[in-house]
N, C-alpha and C. Protein backbone atom coordinates (compact mmCIF):
# COMPACT_ATOMS: atom_id res chain seq x y z
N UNK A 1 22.67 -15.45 3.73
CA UNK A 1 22.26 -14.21 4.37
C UNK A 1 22.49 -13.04 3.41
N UNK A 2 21.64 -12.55 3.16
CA UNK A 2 21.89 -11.48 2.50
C UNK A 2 22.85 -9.88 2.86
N UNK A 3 23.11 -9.27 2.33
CA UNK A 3 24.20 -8.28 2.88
C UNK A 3 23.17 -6.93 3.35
N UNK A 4 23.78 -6.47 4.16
CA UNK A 4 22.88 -5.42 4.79
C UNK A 4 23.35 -3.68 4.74
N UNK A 5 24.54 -3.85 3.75
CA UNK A 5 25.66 -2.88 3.50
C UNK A 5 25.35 -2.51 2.48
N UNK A 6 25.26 -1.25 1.84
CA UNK A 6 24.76 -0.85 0.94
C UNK A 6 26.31 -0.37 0.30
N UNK A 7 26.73 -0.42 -0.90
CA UNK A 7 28.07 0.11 -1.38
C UNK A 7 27.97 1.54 -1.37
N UNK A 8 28.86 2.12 -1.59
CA UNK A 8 28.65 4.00 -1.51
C UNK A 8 28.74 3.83 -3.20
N UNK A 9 27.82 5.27 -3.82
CA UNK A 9 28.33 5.17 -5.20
C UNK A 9 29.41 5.52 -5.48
N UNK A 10 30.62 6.35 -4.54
CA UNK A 10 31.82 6.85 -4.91
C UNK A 10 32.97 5.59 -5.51
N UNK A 11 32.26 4.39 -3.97
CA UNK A 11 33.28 3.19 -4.16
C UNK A 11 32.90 2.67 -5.70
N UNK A 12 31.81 2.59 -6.27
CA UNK A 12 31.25 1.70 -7.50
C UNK A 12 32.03 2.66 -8.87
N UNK A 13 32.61 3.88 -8.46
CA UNK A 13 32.98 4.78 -9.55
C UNK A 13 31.39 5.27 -10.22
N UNK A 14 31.05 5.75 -9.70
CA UNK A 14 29.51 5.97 -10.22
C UNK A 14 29.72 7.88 -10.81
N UNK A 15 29.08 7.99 -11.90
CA UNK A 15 29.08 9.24 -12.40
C UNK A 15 28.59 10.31 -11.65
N UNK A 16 29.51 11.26 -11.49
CA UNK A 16 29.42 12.51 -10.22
C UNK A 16 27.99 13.10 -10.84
N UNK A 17 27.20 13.42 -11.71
CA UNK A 17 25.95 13.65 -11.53
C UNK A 17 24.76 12.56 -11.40
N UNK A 18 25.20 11.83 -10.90
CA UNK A 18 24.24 10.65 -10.55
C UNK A 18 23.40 11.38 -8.98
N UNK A 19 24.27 11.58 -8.18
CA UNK A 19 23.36 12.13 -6.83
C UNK A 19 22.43 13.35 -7.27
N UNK A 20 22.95 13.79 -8.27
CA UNK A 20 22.12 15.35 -8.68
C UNK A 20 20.60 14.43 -9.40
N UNK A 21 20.79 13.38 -10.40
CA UNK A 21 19.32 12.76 -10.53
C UNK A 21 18.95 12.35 -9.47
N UNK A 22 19.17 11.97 -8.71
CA UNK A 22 18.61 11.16 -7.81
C UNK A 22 17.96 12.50 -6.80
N UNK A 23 18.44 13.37 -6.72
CA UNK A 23 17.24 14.68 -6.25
C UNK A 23 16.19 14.76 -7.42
N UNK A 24 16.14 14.14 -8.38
CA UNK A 24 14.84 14.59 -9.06
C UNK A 24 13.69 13.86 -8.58
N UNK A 25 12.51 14.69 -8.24
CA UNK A 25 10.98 14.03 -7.61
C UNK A 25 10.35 13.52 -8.40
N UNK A 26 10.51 13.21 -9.74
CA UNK A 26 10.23 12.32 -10.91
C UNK A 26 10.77 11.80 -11.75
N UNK A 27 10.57 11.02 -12.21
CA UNK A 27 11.37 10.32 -13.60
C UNK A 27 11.92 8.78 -14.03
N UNK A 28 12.46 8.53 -14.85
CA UNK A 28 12.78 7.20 -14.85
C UNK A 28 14.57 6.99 -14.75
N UNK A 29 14.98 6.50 -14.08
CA UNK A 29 16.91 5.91 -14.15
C UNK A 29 16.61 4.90 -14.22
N UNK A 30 17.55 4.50 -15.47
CA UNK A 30 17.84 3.40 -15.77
C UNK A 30 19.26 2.93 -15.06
N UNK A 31 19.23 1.25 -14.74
CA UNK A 31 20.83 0.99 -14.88
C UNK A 31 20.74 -0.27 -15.79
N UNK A 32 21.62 0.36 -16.73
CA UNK A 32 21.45 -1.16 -17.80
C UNK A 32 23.11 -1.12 -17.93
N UNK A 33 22.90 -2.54 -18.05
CA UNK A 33 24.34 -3.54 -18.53
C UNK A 33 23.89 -4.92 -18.79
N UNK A 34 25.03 -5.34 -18.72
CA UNK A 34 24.74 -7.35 -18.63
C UNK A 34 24.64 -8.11 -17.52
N UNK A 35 24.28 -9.04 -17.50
CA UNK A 35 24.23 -9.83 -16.37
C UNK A 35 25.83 -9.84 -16.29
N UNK A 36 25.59 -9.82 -14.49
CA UNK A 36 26.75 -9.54 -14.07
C UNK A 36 27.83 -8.48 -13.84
N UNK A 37 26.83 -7.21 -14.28
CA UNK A 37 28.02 -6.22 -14.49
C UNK A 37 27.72 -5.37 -13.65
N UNK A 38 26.50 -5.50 -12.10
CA UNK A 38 26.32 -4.91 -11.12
C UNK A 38 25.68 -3.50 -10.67
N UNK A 39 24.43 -3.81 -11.97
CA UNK A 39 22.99 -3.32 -12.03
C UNK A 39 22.38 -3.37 -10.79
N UNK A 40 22.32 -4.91 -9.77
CA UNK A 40 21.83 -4.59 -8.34
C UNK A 40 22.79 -3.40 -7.18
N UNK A 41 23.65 -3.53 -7.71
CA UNK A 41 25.05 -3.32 -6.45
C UNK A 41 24.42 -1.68 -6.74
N UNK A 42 24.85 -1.26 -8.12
CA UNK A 42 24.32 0.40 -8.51
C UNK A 42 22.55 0.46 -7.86
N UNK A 43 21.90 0.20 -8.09
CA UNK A 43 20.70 -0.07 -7.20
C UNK A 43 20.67 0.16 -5.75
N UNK A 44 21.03 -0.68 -5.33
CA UNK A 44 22.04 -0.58 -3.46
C UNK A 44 22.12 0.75 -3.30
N UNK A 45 23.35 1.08 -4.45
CA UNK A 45 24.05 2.21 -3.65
C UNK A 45 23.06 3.30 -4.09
N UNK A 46 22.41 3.50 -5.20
CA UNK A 46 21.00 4.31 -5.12
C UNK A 46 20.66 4.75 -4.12
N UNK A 47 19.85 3.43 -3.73
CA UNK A 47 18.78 3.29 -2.51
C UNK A 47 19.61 4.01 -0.75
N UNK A 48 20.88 3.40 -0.80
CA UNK A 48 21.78 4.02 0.03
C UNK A 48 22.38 5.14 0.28
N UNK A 49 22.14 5.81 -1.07
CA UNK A 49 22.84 7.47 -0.86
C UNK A 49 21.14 8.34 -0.69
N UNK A 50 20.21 7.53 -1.23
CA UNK A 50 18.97 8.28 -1.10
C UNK A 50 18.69 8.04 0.80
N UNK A 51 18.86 7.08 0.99
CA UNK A 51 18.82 6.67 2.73
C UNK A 51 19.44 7.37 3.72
N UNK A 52 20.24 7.95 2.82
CA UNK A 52 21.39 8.73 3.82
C UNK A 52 20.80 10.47 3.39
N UNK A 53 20.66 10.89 1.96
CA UNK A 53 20.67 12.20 1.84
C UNK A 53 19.14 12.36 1.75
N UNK A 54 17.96 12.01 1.58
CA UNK A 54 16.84 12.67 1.60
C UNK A 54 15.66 11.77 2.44
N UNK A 55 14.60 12.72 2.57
CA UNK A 55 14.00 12.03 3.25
C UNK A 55 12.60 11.52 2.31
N UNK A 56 12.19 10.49 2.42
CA UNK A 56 11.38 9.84 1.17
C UNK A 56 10.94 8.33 1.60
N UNK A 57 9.72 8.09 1.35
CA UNK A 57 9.27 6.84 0.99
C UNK A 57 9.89 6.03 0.10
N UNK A 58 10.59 4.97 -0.08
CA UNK A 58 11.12 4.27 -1.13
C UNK A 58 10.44 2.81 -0.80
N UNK A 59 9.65 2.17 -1.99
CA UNK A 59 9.00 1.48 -1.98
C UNK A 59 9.96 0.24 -2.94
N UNK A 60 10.51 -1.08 -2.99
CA UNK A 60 11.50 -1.55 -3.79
C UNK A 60 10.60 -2.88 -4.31
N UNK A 61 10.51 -3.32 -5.94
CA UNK A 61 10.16 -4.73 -5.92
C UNK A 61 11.52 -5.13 -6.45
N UNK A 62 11.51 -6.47 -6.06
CA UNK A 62 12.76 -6.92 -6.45
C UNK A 62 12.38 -8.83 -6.55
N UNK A 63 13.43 -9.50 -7.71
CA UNK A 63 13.07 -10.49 -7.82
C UNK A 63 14.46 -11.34 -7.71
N UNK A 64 15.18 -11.59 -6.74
CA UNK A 64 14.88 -12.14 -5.58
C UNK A 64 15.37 -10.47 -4.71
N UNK A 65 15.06 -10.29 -3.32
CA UNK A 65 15.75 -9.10 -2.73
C UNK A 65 17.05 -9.42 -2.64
N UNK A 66 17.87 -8.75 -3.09
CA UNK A 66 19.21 -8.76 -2.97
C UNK A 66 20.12 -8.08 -1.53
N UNK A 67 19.60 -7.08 -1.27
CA UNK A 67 20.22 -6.02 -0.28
C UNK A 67 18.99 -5.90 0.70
N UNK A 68 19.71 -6.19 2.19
CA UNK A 68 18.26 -5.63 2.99
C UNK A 68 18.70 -4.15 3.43
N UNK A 69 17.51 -3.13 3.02
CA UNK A 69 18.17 -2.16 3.61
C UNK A 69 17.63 -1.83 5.61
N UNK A 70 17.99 -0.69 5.86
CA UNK A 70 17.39 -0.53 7.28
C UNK A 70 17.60 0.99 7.27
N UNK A 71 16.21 1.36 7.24
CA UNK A 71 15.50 2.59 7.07
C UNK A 71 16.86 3.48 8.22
N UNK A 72 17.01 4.90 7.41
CA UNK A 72 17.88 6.01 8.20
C UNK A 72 16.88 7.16 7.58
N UNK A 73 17.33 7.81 6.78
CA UNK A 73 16.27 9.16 6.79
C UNK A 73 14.91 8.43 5.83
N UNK A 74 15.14 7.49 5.02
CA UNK A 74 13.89 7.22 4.35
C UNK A 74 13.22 6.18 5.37
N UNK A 75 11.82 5.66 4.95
CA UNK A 75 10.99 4.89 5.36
C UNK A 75 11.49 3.62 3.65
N UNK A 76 11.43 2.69 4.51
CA UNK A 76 12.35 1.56 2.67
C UNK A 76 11.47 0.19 3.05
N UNK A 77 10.36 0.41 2.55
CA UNK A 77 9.70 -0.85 2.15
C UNK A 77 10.15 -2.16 1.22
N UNK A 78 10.43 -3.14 1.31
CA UNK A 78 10.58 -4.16 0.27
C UNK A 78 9.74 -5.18 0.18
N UNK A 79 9.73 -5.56 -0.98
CA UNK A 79 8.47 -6.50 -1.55
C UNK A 79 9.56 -7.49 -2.67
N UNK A 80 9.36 -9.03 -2.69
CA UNK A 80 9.41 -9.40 -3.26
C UNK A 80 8.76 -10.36 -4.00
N UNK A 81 8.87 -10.32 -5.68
CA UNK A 81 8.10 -10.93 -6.37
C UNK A 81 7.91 -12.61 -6.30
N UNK A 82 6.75 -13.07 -5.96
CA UNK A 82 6.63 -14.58 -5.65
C UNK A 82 6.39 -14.78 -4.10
N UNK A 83 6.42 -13.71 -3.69
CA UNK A 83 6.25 -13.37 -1.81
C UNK A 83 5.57 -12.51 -1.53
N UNK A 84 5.29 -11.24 -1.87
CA UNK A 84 4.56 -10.52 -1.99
C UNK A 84 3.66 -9.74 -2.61
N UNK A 85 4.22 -10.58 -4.27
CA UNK A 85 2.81 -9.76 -5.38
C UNK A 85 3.83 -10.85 -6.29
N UNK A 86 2.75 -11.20 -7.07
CA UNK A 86 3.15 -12.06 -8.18
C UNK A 86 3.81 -11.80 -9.65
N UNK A 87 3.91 -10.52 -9.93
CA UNK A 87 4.68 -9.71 -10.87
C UNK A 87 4.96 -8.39 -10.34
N UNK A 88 6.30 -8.15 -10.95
CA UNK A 88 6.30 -6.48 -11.24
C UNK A 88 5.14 -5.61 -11.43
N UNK A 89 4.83 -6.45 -12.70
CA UNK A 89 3.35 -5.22 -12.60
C UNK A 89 2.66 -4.94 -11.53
N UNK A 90 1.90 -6.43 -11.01
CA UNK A 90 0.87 -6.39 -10.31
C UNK A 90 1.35 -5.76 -8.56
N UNK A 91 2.75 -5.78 -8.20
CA UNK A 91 3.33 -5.21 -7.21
C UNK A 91 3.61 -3.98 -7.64
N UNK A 92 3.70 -3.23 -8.94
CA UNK A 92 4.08 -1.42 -8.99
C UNK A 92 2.24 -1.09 -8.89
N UNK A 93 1.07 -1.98 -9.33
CA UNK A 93 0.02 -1.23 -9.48
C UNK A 93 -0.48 -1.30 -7.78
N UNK A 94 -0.20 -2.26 -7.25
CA UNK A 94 -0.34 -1.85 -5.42
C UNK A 94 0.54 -0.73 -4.93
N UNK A 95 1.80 -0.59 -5.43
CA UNK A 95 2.67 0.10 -4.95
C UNK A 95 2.54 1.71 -5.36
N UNK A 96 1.81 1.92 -6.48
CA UNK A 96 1.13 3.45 -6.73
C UNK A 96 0.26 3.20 -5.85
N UNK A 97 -0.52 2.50 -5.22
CA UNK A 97 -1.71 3.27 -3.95
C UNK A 97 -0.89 3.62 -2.73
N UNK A 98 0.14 3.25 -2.87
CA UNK A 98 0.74 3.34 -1.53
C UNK A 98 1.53 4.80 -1.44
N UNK A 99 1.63 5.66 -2.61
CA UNK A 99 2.11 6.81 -2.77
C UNK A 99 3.29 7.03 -2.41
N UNK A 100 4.20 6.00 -2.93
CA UNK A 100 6.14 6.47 -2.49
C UNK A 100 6.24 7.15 -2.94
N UNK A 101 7.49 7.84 -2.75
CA UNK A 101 8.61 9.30 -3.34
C UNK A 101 9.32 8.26 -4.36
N UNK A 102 9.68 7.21 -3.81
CA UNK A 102 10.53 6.29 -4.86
C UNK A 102 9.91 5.21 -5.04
N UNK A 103 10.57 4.42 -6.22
CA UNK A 103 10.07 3.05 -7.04
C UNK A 103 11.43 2.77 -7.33
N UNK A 104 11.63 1.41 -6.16
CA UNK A 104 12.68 0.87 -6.95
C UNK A 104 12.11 -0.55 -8.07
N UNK A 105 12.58 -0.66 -9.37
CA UNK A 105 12.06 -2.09 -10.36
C UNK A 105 13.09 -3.04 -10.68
N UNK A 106 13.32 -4.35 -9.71
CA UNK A 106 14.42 -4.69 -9.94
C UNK A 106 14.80 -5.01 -11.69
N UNK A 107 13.75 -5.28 -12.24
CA UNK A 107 14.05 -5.49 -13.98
C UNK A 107 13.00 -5.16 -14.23
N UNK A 108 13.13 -4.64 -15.69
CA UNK A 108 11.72 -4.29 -16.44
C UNK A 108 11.58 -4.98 -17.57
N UNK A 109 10.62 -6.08 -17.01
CA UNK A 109 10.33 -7.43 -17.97
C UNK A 109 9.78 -7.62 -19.35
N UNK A 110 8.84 -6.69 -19.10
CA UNK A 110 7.45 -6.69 -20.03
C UNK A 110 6.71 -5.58 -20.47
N UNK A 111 6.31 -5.36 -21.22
CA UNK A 111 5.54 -4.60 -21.76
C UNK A 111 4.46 -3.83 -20.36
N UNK A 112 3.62 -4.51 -19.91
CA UNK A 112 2.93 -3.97 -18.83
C UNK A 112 3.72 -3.21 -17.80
N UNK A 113 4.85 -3.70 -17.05
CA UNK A 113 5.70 -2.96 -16.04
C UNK A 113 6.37 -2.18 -16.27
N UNK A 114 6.96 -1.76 -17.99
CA UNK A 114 7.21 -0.67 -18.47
C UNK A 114 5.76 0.29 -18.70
N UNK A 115 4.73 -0.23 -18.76
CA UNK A 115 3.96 1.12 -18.95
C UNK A 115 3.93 1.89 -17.53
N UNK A 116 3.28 0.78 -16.69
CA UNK A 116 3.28 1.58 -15.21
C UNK A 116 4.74 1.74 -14.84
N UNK A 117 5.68 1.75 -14.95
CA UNK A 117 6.92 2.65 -14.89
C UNK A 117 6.76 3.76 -15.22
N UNK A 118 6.49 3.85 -16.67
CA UNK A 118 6.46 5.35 -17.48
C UNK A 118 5.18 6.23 -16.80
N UNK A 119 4.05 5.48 -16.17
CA UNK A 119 2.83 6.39 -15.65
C UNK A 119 3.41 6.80 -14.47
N UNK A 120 4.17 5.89 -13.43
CA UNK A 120 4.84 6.18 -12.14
C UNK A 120 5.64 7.13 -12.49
N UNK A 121 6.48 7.26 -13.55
CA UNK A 121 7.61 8.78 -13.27
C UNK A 121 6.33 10.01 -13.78
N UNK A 122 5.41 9.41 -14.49
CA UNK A 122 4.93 10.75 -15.42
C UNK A 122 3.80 11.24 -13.75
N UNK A 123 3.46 10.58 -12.87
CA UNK A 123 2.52 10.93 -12.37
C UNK A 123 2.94 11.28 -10.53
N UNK A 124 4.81 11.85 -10.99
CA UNK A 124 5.07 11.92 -9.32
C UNK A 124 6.03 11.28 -9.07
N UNK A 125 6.89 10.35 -9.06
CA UNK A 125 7.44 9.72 -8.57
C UNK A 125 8.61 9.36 -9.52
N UNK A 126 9.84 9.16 -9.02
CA UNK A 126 10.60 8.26 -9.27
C UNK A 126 10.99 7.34 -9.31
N UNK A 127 11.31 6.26 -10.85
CA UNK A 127 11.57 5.16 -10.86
C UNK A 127 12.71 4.88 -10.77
N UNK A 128 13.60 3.85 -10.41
CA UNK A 128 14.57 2.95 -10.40
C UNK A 128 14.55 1.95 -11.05
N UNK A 129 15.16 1.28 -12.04
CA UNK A 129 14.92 -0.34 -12.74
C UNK A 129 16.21 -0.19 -13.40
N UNK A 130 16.24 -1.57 -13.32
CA UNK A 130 17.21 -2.28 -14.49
C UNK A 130 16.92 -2.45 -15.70
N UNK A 131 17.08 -2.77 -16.72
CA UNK A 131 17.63 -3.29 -18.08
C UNK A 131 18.80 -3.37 -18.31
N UNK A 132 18.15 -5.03 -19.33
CA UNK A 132 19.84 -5.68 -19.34
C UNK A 132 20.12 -5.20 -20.83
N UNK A 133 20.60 -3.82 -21.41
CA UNK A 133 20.75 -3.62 -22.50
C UNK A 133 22.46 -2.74 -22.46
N UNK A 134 23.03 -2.81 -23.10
CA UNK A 134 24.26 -1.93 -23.48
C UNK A 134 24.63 -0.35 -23.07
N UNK A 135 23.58 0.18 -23.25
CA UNK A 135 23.93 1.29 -22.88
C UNK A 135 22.13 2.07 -23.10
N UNK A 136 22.32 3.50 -22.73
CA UNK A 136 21.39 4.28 -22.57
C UNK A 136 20.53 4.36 -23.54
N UNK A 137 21.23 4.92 -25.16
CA UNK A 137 20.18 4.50 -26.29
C UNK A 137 19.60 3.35 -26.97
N UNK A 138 20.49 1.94 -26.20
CA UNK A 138 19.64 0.65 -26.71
C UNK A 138 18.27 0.44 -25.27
N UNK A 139 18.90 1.24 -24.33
CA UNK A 139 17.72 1.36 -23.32
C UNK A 139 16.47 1.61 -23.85
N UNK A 140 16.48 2.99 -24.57
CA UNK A 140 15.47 3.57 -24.97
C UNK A 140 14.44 2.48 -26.23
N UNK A 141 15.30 2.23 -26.54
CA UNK A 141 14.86 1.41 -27.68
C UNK A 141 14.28 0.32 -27.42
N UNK A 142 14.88 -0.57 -26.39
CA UNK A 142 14.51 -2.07 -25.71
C UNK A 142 13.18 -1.08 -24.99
N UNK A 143 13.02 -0.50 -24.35
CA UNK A 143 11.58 -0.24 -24.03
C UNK A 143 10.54 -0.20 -24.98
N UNK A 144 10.56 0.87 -26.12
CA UNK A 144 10.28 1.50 -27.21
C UNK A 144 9.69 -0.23 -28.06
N UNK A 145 10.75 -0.68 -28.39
CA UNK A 145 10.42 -2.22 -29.10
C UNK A 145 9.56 -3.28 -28.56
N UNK A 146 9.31 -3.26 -27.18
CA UNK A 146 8.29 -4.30 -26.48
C UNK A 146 7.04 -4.20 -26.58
N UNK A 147 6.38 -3.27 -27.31
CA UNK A 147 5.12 -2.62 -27.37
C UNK A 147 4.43 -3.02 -28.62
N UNK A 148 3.27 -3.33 -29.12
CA UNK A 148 3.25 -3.32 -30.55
C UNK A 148 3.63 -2.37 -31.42
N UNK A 149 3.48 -2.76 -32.78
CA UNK A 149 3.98 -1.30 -33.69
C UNK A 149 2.89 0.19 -33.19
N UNK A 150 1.82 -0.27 -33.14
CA UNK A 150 0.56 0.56 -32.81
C UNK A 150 0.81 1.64 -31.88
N UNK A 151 1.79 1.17 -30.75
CA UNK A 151 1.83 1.72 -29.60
C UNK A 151 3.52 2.53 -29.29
N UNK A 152 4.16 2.53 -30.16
CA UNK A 152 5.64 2.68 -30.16
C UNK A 152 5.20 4.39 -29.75
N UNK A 153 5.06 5.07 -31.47
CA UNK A 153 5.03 6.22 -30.93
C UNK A 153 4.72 7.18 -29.72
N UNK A 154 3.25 6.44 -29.15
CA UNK A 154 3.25 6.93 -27.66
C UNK A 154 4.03 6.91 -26.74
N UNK A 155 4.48 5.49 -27.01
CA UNK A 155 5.19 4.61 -25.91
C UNK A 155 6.96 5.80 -26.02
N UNK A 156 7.42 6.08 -27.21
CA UNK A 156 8.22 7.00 -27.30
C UNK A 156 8.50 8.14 -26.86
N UNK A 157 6.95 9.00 -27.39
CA UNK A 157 7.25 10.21 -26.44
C UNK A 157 7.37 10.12 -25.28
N UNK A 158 6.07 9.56 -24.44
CA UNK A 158 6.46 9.09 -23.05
C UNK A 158 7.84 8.78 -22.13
N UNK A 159 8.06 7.70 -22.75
CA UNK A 159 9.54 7.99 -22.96
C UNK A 159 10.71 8.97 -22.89
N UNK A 160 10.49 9.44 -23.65
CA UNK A 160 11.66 10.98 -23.77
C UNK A 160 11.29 11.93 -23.26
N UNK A 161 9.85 11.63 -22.44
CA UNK A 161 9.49 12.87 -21.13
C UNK A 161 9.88 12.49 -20.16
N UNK A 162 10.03 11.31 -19.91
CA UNK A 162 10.39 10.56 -18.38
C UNK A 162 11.47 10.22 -18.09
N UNK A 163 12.22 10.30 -19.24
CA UNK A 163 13.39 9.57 -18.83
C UNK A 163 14.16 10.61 -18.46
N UNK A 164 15.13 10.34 -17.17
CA UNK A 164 15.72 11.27 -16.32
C UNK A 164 17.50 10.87 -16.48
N UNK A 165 17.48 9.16 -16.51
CA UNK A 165 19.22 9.11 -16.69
C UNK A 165 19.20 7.62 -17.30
N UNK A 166 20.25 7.31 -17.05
CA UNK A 166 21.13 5.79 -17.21
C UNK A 166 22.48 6.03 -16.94
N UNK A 167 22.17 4.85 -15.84
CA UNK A 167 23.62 4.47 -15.92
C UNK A 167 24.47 3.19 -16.11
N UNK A 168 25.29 3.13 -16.70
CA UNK A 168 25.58 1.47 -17.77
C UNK A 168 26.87 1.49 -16.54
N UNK A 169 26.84 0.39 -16.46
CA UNK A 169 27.47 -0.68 -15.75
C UNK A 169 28.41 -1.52 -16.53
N UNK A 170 29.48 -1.64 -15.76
CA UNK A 170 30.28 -2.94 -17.04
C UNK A 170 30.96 -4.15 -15.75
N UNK A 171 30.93 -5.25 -16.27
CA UNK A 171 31.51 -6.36 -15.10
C UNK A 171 32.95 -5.75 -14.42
N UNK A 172 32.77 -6.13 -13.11
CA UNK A 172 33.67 -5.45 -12.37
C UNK A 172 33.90 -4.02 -12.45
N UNK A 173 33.01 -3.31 -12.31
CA UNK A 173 32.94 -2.00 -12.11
C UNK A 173 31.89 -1.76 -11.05
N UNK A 174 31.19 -2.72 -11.01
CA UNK A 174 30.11 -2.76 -9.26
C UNK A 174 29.25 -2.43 -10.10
């Protein structure tokens, strides 16, 4: 059974301007760490302090769903991949017609689901995703590097317009 409790970010020790991004109506947050170091749990409590403090569409793909939430001030759609759209991609390019306030990405796999990430913050909306990278500037970079050489520089600026935060995670820190 999955858990239906969303953690608070206070309990996860989560960085006191984390709720201040999470009022932004665009952009990309990252949470990167390693497996295991509670990239979904920070996710959760995202989705949970946004549930509680604003009011918003939040649209989530996730591969497997981890957390069920139950809509309070937002409307919280979930979709999961292999159940309800067969990739990330192909579930964020349904999920822009559907016009959320939010995008949650449980990982950002590939080259394609990072672009429509970067078009989703650049065109309205806020993203949510994981990467499993070290910290904020190997973030940038693990995006930046999946692209051909051809495409970096775009793929860069883009990038450094959209990107709104990160937050790195370490095992046992939630």
């Amino acid at each position: 059974m999955l858990p239906s409790h969303c953690p608070q970010l206070e309990q996860l020790g989560a960085p006191p301007v984390l709720p201040e991004l999470l009022k932004s109506e665009n952009g990309l947050i990252l949470v990167t760490g390693a497996t295991g170091s509670g990239k979904s749990t920070t996710l959760a409590a995202m989705v949970g302090y946004l549930n509680q403090h604003a009011d918003a569409h939040i649209l989530t793909l996730e591969d497997p769903v981890e957390y069920l939430y139950a809509s309070q001030r937002c409307l919280i759609q979930q979709r999961e991949i292999g159940l309800h759209c067969m990739t990330f991609a192909s579930g964020l390019r349904a999920a822009l017609r559907e016009d959320p306030d939010v995008i949650l990405l449980g990982e950002l796999r590939d080259s394609e689901t990072i672009r429509l990430a970067l078009t989703a913050a650049e065109t309205g909306h806020l993203v949510l995703a994981t990467l499993h990278t070290r910290g904020a500037a190997q973030a940038v970079e693990r995006l930046v590097d999946s692209f051909p050489a051809q495409e970096k520089d775009p793929v860069r600026q883009s990038t450094g317009g959209e990107f709104t935060g990160s937050v790195v995670t370490k095992a046992g820190s939630g």
